[in-house]
N, C-alpha and C. Protein backbone atom coordinates (compact mmCIF):
# COMPACT_ATOMS: atom_id res chain seq x y z
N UNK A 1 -2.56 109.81 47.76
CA UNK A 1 -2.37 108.56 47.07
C UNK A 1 -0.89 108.18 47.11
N UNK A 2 -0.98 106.95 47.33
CA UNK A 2 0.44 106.44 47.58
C UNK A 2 1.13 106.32 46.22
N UNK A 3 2.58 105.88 46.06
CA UNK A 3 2.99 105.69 44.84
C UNK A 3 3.72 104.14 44.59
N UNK A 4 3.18 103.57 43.73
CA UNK A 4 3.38 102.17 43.09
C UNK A 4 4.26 101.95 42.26
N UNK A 5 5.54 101.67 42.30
CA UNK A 5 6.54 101.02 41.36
C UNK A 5 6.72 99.74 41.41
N UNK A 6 6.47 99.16 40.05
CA UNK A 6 6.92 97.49 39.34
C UNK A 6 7.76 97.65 38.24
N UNK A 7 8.69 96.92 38.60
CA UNK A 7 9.82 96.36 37.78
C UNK A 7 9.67 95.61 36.67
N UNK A 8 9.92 95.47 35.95
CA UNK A 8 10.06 93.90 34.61
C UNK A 8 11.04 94.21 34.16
N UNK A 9 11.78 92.98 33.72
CA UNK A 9 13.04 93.21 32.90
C UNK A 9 12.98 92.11 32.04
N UNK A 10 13.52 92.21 30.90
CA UNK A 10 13.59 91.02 29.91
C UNK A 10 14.65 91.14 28.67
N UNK A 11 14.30 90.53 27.95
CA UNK A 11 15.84 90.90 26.51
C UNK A 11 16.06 92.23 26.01
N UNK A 12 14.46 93.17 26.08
CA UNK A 12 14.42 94.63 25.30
C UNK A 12 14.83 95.25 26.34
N UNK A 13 15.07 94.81 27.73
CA UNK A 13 15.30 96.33 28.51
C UNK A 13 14.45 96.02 29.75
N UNK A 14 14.45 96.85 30.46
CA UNK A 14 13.70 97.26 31.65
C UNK A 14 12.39 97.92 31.58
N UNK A 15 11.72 98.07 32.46
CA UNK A 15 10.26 98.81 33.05
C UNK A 15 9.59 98.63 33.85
N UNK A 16 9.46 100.13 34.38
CA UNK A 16 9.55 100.45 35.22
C UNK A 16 7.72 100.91 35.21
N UNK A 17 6.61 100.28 36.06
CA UNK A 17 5.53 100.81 35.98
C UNK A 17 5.19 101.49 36.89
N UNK A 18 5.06 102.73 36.80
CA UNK A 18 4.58 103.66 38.08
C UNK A 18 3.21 104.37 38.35
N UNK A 19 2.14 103.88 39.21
CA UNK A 19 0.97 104.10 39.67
C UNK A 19 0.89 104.98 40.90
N UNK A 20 0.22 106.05 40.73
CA UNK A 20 0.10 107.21 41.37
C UNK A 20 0.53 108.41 41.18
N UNK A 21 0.20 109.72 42.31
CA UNK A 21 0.58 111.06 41.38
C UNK A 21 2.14 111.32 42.21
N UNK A 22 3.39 111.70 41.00
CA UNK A 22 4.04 111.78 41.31
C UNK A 22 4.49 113.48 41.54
N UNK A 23 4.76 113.79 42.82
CA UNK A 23 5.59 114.79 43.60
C UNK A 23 6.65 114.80 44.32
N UNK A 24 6.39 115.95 44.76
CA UNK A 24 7.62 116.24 46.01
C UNK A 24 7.62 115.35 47.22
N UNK A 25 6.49 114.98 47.63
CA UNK A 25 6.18 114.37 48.58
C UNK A 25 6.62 112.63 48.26
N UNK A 26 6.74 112.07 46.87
CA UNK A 26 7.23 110.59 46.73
C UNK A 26 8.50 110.66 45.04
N UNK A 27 8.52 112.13 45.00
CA UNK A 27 9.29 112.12 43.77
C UNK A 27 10.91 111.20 44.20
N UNK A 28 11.22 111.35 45.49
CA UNK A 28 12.32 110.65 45.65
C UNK A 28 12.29 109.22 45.70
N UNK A 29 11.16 108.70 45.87
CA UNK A 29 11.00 107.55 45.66
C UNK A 29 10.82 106.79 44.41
N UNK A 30 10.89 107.60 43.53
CA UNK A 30 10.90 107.21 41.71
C UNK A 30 12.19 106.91 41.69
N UNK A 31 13.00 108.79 42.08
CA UNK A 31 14.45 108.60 41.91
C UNK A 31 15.35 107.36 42.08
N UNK A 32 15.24 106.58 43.52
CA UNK A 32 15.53 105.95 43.90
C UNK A 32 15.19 104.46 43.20
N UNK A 33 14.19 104.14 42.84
CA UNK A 33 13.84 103.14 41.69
C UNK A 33 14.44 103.36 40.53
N UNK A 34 14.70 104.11 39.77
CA UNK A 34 15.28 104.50 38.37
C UNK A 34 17.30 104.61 38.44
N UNK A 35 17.18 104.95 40.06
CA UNK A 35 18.45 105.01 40.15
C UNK A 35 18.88 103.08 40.06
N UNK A 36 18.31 102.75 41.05
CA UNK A 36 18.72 100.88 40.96
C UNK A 36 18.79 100.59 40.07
N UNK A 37 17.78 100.64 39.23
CA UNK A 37 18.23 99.97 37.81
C UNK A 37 19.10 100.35 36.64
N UNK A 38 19.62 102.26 37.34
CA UNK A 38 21.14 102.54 36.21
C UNK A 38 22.04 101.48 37.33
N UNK A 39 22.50 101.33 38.61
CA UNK A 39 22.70 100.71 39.31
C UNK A 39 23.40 99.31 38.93
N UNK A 40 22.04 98.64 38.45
CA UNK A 40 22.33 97.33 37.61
C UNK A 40 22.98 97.19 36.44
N UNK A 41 22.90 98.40 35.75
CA UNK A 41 23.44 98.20 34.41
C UNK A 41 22.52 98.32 33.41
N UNK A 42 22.82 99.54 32.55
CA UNK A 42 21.52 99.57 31.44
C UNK A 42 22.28 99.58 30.29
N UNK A 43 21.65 98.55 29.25
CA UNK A 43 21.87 98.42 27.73
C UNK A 43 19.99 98.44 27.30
N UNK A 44 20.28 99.19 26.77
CA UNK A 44 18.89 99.34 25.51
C UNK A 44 17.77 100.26 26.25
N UNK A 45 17.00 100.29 26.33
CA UNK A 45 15.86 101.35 26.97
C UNK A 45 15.65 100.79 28.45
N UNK A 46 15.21 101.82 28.87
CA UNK A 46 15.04 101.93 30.01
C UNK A 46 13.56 102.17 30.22
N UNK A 47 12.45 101.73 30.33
CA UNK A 47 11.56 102.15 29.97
C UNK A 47 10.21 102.66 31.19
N UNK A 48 9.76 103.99 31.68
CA UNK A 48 9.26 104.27 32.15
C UNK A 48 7.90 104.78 31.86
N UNK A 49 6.73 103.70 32.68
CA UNK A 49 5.15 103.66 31.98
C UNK A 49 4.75 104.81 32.93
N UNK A 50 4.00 105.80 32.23
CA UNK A 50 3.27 106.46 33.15
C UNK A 50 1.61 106.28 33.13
N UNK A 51 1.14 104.84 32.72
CA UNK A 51 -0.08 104.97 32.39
C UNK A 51 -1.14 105.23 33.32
N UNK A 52 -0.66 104.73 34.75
CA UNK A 52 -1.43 104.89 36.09
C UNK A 52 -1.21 106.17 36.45
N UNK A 53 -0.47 107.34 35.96
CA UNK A 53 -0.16 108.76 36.76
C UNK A 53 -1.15 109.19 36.00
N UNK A 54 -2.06 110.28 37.26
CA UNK A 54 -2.84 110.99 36.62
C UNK A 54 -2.66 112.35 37.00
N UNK A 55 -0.96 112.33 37.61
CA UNK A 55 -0.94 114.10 37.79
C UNK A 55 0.62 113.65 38.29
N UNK A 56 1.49 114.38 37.52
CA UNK A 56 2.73 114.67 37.99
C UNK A 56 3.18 115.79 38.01
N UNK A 57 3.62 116.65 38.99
CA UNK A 57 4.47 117.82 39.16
C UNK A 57 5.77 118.29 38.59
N UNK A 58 6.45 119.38 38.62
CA UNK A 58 8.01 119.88 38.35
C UNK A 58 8.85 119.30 39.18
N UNK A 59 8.85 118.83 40.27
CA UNK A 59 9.53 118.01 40.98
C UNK A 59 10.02 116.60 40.85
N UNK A 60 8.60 116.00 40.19
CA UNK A 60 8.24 114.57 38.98
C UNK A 60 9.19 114.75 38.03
N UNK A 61 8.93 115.49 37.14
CA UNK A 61 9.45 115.76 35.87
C UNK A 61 10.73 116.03 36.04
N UNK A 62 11.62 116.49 37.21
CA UNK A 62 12.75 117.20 37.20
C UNK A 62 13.59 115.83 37.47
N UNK A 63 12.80 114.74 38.16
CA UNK A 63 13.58 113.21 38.46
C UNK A 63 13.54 112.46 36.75
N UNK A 64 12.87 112.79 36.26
CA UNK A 64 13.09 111.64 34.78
C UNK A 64 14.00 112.59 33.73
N UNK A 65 14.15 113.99 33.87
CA UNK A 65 14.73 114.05 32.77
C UNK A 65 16.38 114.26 33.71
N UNK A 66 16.42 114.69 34.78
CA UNK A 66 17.61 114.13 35.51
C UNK A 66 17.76 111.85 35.36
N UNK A 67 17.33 111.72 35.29
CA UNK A 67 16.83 110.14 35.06
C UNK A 67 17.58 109.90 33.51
N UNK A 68 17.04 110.64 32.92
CA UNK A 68 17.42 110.44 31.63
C UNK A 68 18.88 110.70 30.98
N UNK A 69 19.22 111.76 31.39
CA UNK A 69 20.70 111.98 31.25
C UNK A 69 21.75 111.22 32.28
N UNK A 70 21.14 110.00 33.30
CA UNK A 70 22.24 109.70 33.71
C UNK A 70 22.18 108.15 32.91
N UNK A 71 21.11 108.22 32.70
CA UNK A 71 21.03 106.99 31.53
C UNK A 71 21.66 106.62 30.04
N UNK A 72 21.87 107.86 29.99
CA UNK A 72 22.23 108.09 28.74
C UNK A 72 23.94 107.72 28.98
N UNK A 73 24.67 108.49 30.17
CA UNK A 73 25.82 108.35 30.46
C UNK A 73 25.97 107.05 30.67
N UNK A 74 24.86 106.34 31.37
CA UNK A 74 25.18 104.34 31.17
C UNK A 74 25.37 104.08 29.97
N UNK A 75 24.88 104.47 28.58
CA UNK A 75 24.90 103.84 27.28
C UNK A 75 23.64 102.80 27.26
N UNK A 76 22.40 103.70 27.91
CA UNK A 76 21.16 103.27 27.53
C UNK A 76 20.22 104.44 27.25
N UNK A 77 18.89 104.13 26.67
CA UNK A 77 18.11 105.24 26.76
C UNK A 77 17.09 105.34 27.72
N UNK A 78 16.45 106.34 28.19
CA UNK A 78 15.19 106.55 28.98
C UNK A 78 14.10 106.86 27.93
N UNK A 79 13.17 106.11 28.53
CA UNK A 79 11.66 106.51 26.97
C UNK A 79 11.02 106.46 28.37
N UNK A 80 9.72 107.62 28.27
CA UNK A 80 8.69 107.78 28.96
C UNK A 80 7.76 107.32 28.47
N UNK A 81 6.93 106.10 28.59
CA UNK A 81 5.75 105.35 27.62
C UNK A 81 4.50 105.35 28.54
N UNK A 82 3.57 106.01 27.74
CA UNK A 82 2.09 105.98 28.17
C UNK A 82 1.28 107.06 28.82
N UNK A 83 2.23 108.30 29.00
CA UNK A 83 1.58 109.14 30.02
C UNK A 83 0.25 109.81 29.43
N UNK A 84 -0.79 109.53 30.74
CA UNK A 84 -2.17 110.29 30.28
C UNK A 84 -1.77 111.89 29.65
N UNK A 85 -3.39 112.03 29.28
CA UNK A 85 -2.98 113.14 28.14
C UNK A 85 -2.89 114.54 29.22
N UNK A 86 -3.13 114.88 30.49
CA UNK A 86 -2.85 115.75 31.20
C UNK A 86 -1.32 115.06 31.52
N UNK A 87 -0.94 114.37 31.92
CA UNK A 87 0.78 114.34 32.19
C UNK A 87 1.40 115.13 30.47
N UNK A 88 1.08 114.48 29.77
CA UNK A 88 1.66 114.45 28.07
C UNK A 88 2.02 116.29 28.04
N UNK A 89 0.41 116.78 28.43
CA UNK A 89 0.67 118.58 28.13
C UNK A 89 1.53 119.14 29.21
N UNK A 90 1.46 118.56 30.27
CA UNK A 90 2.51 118.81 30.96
C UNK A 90 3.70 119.06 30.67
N UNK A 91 4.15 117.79 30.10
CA UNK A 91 5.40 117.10 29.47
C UNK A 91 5.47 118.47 28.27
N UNK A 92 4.80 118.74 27.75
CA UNK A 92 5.01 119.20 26.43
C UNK A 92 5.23 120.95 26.66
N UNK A 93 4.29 121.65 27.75
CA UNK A 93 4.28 122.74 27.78
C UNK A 93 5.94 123.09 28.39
N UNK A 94 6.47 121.93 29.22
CA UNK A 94 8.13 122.36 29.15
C UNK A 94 8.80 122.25 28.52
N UNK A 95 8.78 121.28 27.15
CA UNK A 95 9.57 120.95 26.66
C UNK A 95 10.47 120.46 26.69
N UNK A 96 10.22 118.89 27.24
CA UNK A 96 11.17 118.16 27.41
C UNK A 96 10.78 116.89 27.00
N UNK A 97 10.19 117.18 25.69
CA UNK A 97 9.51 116.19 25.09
C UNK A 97 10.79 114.79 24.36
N UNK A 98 11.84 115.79 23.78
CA UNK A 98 12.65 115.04 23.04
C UNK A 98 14.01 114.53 24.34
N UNK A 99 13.91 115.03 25.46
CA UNK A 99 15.09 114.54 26.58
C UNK A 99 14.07 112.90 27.08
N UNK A 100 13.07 112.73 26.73
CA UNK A 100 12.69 111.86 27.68
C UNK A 100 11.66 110.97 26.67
N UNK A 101 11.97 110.68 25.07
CA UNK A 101 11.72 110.06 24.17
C UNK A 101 10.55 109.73 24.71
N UNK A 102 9.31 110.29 24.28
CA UNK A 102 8.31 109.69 25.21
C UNK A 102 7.46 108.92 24.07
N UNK A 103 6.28 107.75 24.21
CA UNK A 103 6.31 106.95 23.30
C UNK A 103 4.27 106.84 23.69
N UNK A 104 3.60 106.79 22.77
CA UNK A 104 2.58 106.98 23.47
C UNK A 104 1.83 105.27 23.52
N UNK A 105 2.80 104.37 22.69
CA UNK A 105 1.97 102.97 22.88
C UNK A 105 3.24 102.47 23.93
């Protein structure tokens, strides 16, 4: 499965919607989206939907919370919003629940 990134931007911030399973095989291609928009300039959240992923890897995960700390160095935040409940335990069994403010609405 291929991987789908859409943009929106508006007064609250950015988001970023990403459809498909993210790996090794397209994890650089997130990077590269998340990077453009520290790129542009981030004030206020940064906001990354995972509602279409129905399986992301350590390779996935290793781009958003790297994602997140360079966001943070812009003087914005990264929030992970929506991930299904197999991404979520994912998310949770590493613990990197609080690096990547994740938001479940």
């Amino acid at each position: 499965m291929s991987l789908e990134i859409t943009t929106v931007s508006d007064d609250a911030g950015r988001r970023l919607s990403v459809a498909g399973e993210v790996d090794v095989s397209c994890a650089d291609e997130l990077r590269a989206a998340i990077d453009a928009q520290i790129a542009e300039g981030v004030t206020g959240e940064l906001v990354v939907d995972l509602a279409e992923v129905p399986y992301i890897d350590s390779t996935g995960i290793g781009v958003l919370v790297g994602a997140a700390h360079r966001v943070s160095e812009a003087g914005g935040t990264l929030v992970v919003a929506r991930p299904q409940r197999n991404v979520a335990r994912v998310l949770g069994l590493l613990g990197v629940q609080a690096d990547l403010n994740i938001c479940e609405a």
